[in-house]
Protein backbone atom coordinates (compact mmCIF):
# COMPACT_ATOMS: atom_id res chain seq x y z
CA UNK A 1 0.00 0.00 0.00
CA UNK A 2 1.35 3.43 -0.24
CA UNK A 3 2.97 4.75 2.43
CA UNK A 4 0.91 7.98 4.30
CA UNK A 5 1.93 9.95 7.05
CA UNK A 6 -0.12 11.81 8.81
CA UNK A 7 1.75 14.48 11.32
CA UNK A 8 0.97 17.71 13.53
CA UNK A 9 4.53 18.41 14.77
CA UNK A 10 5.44 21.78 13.84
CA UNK A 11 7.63 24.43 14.98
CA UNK A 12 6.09 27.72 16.88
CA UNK A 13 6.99 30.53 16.41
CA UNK A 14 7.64 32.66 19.27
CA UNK A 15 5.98 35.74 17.89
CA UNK A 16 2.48 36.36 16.74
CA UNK A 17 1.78 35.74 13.08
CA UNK A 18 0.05 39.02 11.68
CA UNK A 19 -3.59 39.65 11.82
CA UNK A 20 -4.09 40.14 8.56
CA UNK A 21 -3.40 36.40 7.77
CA UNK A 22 -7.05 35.25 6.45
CA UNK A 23 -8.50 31.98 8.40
CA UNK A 24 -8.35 28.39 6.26
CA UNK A 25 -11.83 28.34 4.33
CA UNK A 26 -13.15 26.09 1.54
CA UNK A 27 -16.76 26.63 -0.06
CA UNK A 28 -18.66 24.99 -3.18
CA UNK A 29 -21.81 23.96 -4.18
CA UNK A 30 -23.47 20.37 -4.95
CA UNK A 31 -26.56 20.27 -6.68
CA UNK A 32 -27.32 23.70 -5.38
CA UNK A 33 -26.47 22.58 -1.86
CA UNK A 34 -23.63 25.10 -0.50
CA UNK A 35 -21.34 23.55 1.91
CA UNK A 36 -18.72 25.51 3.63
CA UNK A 37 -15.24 24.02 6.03
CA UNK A 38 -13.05 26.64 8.07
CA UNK A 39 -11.84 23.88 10.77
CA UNK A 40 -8.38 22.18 9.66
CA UNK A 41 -8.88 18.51 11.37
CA UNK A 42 -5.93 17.17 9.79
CA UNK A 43 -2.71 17.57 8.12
CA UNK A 44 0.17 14.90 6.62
CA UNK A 45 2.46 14.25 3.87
CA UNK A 46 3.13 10.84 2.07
CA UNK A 47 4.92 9.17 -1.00
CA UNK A 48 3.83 6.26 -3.32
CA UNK A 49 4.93 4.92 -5.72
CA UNK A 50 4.35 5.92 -9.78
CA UNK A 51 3.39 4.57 -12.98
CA UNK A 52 2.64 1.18 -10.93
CA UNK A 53 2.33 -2.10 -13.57
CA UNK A 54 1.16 -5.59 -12.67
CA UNK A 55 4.32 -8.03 -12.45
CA UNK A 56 3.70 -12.11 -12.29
CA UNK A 57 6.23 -12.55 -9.22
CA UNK A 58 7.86 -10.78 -6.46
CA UNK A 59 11.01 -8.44 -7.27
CA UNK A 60 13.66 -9.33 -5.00
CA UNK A 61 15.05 -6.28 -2.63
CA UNK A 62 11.98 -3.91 -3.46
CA UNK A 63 8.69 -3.26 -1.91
CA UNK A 64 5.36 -3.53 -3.80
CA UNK A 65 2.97 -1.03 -4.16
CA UNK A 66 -0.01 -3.68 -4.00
CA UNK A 67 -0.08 -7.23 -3.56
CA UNK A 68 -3.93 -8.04 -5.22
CA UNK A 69 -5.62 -10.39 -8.08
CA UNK A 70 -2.71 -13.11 -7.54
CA UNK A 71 -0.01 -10.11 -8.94
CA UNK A 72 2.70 -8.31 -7.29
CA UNK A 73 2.49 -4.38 -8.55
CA UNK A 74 5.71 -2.40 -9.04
CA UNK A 75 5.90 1.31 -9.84
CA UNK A 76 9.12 2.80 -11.24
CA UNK A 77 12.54 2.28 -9.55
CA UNK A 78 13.70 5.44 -9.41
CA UNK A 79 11.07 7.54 -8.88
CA UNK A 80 8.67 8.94 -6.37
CA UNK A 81 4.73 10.42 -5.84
CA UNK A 82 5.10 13.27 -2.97
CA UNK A 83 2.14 14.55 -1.38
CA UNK A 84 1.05 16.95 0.70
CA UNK A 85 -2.52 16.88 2.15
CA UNK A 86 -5.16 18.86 4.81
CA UNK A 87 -8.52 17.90 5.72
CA UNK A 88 -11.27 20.25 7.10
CA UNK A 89 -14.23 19.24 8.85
CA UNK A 90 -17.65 21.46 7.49
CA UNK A 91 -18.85 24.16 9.86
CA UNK A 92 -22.51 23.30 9.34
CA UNK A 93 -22.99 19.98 8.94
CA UNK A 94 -19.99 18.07 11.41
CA UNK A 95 -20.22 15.05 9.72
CA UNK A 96 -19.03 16.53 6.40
CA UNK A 97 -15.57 16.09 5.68
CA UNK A 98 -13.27 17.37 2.75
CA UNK A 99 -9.76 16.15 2.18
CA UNK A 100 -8.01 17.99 -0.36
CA UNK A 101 -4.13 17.10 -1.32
CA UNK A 102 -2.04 18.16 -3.70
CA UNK A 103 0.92 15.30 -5.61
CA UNK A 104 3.92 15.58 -7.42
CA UNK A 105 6.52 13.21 -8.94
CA UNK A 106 10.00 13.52 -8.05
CA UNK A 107 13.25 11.65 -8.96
CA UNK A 108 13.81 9.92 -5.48
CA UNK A 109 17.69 11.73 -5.71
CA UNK A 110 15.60 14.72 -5.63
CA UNK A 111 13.30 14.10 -2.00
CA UNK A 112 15.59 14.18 1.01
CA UNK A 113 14.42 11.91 4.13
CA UNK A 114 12.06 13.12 6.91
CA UNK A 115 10.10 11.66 9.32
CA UNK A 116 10.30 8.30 7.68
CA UNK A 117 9.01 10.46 4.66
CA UNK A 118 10.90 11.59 1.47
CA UNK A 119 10.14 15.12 1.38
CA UNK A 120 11.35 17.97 -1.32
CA UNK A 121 13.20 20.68 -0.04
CA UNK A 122 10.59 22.91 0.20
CA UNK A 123 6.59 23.10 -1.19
CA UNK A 124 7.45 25.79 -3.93
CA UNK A 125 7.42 23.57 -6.94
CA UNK A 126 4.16 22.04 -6.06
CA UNK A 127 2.11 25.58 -5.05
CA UNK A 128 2.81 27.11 -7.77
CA UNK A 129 -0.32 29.90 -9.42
CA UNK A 130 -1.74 28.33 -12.68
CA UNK A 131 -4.42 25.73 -13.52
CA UNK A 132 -3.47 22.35 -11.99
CA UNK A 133 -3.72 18.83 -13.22
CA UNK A 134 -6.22 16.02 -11.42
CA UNK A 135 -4.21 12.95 -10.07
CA UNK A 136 -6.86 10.98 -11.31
CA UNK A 137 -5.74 7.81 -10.78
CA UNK A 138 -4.11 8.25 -7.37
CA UNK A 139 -3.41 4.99 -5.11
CA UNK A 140 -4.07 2.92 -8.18
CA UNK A 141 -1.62 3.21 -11.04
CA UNK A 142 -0.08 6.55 -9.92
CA UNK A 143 0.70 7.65 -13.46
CA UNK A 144 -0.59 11.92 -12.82
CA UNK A 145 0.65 13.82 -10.31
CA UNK A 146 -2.09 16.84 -9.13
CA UNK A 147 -4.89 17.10 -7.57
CA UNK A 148 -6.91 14.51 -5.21
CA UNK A 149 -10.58 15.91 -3.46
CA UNK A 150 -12.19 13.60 -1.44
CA UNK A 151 -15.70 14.08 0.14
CA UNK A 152 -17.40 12.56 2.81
CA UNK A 153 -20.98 13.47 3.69
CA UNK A 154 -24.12 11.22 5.01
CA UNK A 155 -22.54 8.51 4.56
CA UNK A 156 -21.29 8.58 1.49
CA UNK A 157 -17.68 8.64 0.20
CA UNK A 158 -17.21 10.40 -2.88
CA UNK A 159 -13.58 11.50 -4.64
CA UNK A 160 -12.30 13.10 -7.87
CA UNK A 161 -10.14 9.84 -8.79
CA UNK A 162 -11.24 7.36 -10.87
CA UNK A 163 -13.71 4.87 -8.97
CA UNK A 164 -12.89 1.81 -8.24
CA UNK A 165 -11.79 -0.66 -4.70
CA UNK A 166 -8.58 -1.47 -6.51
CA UNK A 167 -5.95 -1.22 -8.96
CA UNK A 168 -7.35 -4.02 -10.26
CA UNK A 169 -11.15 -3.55 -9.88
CA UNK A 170 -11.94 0.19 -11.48
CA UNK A 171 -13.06 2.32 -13.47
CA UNK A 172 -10.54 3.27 -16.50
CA UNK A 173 -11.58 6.30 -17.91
CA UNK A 174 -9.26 8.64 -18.52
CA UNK A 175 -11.35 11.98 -19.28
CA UNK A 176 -13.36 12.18 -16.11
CA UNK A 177 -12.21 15.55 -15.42
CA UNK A 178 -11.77 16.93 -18.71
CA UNK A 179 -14.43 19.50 -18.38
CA UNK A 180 -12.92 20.37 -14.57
CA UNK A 181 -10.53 22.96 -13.67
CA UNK A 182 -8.70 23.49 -10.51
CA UNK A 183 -6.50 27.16 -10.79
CA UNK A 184 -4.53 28.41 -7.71
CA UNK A 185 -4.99 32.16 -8.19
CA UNK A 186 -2.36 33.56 -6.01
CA UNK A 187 0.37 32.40 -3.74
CA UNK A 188 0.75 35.57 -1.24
CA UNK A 189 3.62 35.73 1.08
CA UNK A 190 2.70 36.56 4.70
CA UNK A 191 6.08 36.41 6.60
CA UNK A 192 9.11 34.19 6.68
CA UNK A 193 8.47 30.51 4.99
CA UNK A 194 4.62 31.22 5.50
CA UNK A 195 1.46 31.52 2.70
CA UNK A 196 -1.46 32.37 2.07
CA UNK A 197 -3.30 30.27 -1.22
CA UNK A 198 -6.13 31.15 -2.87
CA UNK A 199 -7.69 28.82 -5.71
CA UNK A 200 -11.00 28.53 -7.59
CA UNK A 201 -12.05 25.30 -8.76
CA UNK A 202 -15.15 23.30 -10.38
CA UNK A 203 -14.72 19.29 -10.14
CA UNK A 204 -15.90 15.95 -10.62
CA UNK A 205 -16.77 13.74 -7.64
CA UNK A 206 -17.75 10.17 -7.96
CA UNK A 207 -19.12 7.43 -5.80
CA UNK A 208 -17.92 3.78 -6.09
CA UNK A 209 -20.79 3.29 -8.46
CA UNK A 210 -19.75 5.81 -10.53
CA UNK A 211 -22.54 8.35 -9.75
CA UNK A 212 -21.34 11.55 -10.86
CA UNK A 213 -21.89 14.78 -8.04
CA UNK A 214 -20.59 17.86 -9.61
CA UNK A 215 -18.66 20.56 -7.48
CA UNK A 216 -19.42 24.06 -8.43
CA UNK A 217 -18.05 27.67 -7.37
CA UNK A 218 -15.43 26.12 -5.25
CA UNK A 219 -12.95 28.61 -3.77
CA UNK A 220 -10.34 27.59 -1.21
CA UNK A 221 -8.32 30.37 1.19
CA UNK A 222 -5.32 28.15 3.17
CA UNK A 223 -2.21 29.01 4.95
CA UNK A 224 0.40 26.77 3.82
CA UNK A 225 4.18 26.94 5.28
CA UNK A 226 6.59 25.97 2.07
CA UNK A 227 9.83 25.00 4.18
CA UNK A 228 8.35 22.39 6.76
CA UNK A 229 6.76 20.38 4.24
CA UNK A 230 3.22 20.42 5.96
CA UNK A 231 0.10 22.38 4.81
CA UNK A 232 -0.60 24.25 7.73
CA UNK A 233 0.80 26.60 9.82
């Protein structure tokens, strides 16, 4: 499976951070239901592996991504998925929770290790302003890096990745969020190695049955910190 870590530790700073440093919020619509989130619940980074493929029999001295269908499942040797991720729980409705992360490949020589984690040196090349790609097929073959939203609300689980249990039992379309758009709008600096992002995005969510639910007027506000390699302050 890939490996997640999910961590609070983070440095303090010994002086205030400035007023003017906007609160995390995330709002969008559903079928002209508007839900809003502006309580951070959780934060973590995590690799995988990439561009996984089904192999008949174990590789000696490596680690498989999945072991499933009576295959061992490899990604590429030298490479790496890095993510970084926050969840927020929704103001209004406290069973409502939205995970949003954000994954990019790296040569491994380029991550260094932390906290049993390879991290980059900093966040920079992965908040950058500009439309953003959809990691659509994240934790199954790991070939796009981007953007992962996850929703889960009355019970249901619904994500913007292809659905699917398993590598091996999915969906495989490819276009699901052709007509989606995900564009971080500014990347302000507040003070030191600390951020404030703004994006605007419209996206596909799907249930494990494929049910489409589409997100509209999305705009997130969040206060990322580049150096420590966590999305949060």
């Amino acid at each position: 499976m890939s490996c997640k870590k999910t961590s609070p530790i983070e440095s303090i700073d010994s002086e205030p951070i400035s007023s003017k440093i906007a609160k995390d919020s995330i709002s969008f619509s559903i079928n002209e239901i508007n839900y809003s989130f502006n309580n951070t619940n959780s934060i973590g980074i995590g690799n995988s592996q990439i561009n996984i493929k089904a192999f008949n029999d174990a590789i000696p001295g490596r680690d498989y991504a999945y072991n499933t269908a009576g295959k061992f499942w490899y990604g590429d040797k030298d490479s790496t998925m890095y993510y970084s991720m926050f969840g927020m729980r929704s103001n209004i409705n406290q069973e409502a929770i939205l995970k949003i992360q954000f994954n990019k490949k790296y040569k491994t020589t380029e991550l260094v290790k932390s906290f049993h984690q390879l991290i980059p040196k900093n966040q920079s090349d992965i908040f950058k302003p500009g439309k953003q790609s959809f990691a659509i097929d994240f934790e199954k073959e790991n070939t796009r890096e981007g953007v992962v939203l996850s929703l889960y609300t009355q019970g249901v689980s619904l994500s913007s990745t292809k659905p699917g249990f398993s590598i091996y039992l999915q969906s495989h379309k490819m276009d699901i969020q052709d007509n989606s758009s995900f564009e971080i709008l500014k990347v302000e600096h507040i003070k030191d190695d600390k951020y404030l992002l703004e994006a605007a995005f419209s996206i596909n969510l799907f249930d494990q049955d494929e049910k489409l639910y589409r997100v509209e007027k999305g705009f997130m506000r969040k206060n990322i910190n580049m150096a420590n390699n966590m999305a949060s302050f």
